[in-house]
Protein backbone atom coordinates (compact mmCIF):
# COMPACT_ATOMS: atom_id res chain seq x y z
CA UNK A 1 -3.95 13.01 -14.68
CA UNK A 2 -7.38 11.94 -14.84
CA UNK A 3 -7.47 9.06 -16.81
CA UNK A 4 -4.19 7.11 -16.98
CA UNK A 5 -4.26 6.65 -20.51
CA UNK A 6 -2.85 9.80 -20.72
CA UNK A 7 0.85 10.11 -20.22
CA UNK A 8 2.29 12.76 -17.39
CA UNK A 9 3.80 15.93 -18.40
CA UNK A 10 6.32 16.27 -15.81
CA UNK A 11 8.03 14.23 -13.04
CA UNK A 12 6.35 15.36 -10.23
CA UNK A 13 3.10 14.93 -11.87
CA UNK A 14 4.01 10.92 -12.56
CA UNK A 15 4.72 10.83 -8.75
CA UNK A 16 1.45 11.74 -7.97
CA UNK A 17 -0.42 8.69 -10.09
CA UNK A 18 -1.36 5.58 -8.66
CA UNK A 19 0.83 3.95 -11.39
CA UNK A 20 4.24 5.76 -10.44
CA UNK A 21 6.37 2.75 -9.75
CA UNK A 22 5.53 1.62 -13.50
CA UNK A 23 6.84 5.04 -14.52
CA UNK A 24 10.02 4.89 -11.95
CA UNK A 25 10.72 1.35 -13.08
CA UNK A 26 10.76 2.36 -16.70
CA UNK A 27 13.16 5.92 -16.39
CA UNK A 28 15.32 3.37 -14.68
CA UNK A 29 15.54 0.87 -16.91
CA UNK A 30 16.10 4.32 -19.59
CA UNK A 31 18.77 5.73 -17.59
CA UNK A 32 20.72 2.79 -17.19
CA UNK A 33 20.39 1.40 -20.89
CA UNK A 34 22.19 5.01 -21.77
CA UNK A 35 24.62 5.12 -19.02
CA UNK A 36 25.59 1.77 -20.04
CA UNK A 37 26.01 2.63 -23.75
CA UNK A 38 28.07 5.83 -22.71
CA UNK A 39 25.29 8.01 -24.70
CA UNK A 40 24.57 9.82 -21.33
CA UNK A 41 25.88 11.00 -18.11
CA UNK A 42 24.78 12.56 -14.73
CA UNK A 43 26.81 15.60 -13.68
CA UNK A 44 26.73 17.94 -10.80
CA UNK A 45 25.81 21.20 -12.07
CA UNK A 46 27.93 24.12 -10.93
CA UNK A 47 26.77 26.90 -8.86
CA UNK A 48 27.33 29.47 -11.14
CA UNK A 49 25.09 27.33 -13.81
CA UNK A 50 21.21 27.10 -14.32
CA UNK A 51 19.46 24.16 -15.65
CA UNK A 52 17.96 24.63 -19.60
């Protein structure tokens, strides 16, 4: 991004600002506020599966 007022599109785009570890702090704090609720889960996907 050129101008950090405008948010990333994608992951690996966020990696590449100068502000990542705001961005890695805050999918973190996301990920475990729904883990913790039970709303979401992290599974292995299956070889014989593609990611939507």
């Amino acid at each position: 991004a050129d101008n950090l007022s405008d948010e990333p599109l994608s992951l690996e785009e966020a990696k590449t600002r100068p502000d990542w570890h705001y961005w890695k702090k805050a999918m973190d704090e996301e990920y475990n506020l729904f883990t913790s609720l039970g709303t979401w889960q992290l599974k292995e996907l299956s070889q014989d599966r593609s990611l939507v």
